[in-house]
C-alpha atoms as a PDB file:
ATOM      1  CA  UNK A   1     -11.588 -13.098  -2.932  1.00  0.00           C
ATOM      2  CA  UNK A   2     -11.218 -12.559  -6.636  1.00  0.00           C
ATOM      3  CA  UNK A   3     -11.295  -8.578  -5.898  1.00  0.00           C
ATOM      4  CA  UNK A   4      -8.572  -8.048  -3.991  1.00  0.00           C
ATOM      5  CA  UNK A   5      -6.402 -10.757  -6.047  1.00  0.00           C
ATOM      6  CA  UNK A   6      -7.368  -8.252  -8.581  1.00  0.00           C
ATOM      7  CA  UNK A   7      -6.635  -5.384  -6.448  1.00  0.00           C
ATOM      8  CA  UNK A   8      -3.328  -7.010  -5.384  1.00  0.00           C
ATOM      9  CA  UNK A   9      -2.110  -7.389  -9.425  1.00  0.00           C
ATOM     10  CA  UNK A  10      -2.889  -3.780  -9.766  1.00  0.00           C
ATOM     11  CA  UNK A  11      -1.212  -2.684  -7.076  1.00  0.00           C
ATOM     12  CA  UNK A  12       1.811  -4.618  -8.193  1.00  0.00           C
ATOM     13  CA  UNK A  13       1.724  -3.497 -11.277  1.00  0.00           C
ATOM     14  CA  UNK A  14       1.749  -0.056 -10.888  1.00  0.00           C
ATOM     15  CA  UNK A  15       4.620  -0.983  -8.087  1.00  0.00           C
ATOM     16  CA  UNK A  16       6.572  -1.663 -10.673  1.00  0.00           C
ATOM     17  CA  UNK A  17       5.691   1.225 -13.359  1.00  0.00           C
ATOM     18  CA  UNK A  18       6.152   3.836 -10.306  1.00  0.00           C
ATOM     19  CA  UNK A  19       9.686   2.083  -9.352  1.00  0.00           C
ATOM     20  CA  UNK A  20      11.091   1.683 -13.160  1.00  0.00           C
ATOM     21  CA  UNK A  21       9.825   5.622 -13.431  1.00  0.00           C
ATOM     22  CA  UNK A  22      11.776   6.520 -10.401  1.00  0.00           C
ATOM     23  CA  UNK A  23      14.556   4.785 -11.212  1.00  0.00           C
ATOM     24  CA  UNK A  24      14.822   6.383 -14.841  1.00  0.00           C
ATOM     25  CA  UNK A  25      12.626   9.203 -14.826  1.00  0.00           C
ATOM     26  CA  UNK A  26      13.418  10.947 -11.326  1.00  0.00           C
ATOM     27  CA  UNK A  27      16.692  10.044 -10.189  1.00  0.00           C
ATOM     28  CA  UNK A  28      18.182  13.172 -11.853  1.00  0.00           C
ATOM     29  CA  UNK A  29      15.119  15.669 -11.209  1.00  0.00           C
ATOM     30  CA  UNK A  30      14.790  14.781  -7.572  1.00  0.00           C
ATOM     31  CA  UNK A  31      17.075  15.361  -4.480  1.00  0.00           C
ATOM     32  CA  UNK A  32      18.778  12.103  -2.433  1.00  0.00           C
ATOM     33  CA  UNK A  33      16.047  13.292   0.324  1.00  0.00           C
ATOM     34  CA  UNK A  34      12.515  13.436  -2.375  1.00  0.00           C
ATOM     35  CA  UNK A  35      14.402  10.353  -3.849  1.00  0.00           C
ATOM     36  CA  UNK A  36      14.137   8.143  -0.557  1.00  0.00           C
ATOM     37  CA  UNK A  37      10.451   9.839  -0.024  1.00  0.00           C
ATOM     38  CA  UNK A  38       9.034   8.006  -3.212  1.00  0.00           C
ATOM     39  CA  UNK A  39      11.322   4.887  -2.666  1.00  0.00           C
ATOM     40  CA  UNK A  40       9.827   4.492   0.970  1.00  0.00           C
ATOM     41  CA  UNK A  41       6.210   4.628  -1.091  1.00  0.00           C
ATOM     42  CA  UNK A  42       7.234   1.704  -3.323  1.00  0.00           C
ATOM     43  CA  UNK A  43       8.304  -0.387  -0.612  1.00  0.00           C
ATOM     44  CA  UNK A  44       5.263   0.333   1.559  1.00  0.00           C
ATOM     45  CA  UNK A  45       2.934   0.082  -1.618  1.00  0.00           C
ATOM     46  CA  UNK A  46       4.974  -3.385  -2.308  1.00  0.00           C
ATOM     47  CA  UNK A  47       4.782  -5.014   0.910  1.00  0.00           C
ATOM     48  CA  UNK A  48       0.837  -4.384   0.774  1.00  0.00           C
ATOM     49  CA  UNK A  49       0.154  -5.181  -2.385  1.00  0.00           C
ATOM     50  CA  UNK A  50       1.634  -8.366  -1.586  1.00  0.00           C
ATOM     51  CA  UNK A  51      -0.421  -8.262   1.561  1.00  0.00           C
ATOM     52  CA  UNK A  52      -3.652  -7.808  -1.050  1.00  0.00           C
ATOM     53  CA  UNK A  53      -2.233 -11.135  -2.825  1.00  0.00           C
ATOM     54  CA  UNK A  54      -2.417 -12.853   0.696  1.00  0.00           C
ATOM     55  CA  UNK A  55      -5.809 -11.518   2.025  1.00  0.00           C
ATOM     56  CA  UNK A  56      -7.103 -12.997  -1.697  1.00  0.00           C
ATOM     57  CA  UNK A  57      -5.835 -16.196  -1.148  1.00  0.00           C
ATOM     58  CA  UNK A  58      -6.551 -16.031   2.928  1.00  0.00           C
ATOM     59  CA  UNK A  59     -10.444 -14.830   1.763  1.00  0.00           C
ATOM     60  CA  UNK A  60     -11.036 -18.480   0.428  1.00  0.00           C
ATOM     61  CA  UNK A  61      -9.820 -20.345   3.156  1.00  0.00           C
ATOM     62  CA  UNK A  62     -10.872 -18.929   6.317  1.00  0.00           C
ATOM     63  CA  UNK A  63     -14.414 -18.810   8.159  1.00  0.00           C
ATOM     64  CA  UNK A  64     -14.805 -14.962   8.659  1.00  0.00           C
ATOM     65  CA  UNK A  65     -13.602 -14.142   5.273  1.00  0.00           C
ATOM     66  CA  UNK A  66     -15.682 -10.087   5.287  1.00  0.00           C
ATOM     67  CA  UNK A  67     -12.946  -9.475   7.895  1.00  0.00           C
ATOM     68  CA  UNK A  68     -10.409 -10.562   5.121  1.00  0.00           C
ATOM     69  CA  UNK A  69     -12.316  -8.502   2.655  1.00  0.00           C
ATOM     70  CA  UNK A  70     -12.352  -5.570   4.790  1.00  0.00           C
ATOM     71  CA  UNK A  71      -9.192  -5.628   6.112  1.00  0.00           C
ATOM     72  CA  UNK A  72      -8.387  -5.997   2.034  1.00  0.00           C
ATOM     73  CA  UNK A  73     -10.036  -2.528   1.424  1.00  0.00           C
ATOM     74  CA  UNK A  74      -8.886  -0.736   4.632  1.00  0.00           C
ATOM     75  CA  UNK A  75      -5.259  -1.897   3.346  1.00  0.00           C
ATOM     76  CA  UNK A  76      -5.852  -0.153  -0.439  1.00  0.00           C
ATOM     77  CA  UNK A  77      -7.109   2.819   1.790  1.00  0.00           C
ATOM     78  CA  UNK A  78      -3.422   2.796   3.701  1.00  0.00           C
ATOM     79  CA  UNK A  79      -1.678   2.636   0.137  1.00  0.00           C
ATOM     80  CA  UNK A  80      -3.175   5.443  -1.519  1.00  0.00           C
ATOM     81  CA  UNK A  81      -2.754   7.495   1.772  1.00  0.00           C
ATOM     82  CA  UNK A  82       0.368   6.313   2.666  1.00  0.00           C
ATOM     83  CA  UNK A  83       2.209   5.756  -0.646  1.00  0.00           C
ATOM     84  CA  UNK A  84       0.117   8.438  -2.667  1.00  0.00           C
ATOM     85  CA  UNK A  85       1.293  11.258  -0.388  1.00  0.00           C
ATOM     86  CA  UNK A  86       5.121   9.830  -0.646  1.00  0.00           C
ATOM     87  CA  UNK A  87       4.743  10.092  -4.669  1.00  0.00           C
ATOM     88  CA  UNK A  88       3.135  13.503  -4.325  1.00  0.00           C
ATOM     89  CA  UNK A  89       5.147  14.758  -1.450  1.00  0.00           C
ATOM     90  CA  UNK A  90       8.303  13.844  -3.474  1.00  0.00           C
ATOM     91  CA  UNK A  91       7.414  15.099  -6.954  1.00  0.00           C
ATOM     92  CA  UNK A  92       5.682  18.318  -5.276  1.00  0.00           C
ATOM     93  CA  UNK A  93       7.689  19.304  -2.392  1.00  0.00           C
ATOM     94  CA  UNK A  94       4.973  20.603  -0.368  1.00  0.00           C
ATOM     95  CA  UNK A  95       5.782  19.349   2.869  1.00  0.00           C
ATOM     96  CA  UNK A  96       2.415  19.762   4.291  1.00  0.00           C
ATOM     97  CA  UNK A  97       1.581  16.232   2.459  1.00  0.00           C
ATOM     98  CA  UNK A  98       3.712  14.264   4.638  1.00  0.00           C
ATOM     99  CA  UNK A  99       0.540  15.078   7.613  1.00  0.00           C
ATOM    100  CA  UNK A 100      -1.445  12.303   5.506  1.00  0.00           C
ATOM    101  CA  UNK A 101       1.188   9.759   5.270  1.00  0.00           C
ATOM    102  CA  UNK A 102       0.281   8.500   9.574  1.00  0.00           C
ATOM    103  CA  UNK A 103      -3.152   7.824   8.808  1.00  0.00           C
ATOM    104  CA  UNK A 104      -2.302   5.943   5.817  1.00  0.00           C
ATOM    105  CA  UNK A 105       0.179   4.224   8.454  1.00  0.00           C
ATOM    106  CA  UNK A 106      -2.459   3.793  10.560  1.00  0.00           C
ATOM    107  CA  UNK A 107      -4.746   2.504   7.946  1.00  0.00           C
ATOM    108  CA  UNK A 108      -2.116  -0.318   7.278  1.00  0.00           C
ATOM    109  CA  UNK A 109      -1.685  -0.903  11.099  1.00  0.00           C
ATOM    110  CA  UNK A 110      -5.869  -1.354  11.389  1.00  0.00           C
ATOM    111  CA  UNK A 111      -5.737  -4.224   8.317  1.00  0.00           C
ATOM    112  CA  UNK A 112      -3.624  -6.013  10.296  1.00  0.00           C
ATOM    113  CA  UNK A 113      -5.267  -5.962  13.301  1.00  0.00           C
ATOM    114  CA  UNK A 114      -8.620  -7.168  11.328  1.00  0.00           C
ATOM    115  CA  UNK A 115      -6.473  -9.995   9.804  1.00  0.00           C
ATOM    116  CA  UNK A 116      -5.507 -11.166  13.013  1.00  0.00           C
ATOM    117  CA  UNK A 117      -8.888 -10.669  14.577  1.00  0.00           C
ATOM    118  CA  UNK A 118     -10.673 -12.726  11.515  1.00  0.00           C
ATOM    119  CA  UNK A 119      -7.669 -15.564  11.481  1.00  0.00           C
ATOM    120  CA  UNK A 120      -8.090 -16.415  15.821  1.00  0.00           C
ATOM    121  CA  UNK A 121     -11.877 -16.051  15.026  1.00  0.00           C
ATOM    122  CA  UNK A 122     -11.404 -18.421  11.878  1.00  0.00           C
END
């Protein structure tokens, strides 16, 4: 539980460093297009860091709480795959990158599922 409130803070934190160092740092070195590419990966890394914040809190309260935890780390695997690419697609422009963003999509899409699967079992 404690870890991925941990986790979660981190995550936010450096949500907030990455966005303040788009906003001021990139917006005149990067395109509209490699712009929106590294905004997409602070709204995606936002929403599941938040998601951390709830599967720390969740972890404490339900029955099957290793689902929590795992769905917890398989959700920090989809936000350094999904929003790490973004950020490195964007400042690199090597558009091979964007062939790792899906299965950090589909790492998000699998926490959820073990979320739901721990809360009907919990």
């Amino acid at each position: 539980m404690k870890v991925l409130l941990l986790l979660g803070c981190i995550v936010m934190f450096l949500a907030v460093a990455l966005g303040a160092f788009g906003a001021h740092a990139l917006k005149k070195r990067l395109s509209a297009d490699m712009m929106s590419i590294f905004q997409t990966g602070i709204q995606y890394q936002i929403a599941h860091g938040l998601g951390l914040l709830l599967l720390g809190v969740l972890a404490g309260n339900i029955a099957h709480s290793s689902l929590i935890v795992t769905a917890g780390w398989v959700m920090l695997v989809g936000i350094l795959l999904f929003s790490g690419s973004l950020y490195v697609l964007s400042l690199s422009g090597v558009k091979k990158l964007g062939a790792v963003t899906p299965i950090g999509g589909l790492a998000f899409l699998a926490s959820w599922v073990i979320v739901i699967v721990a809360v009907i079992q919990g």
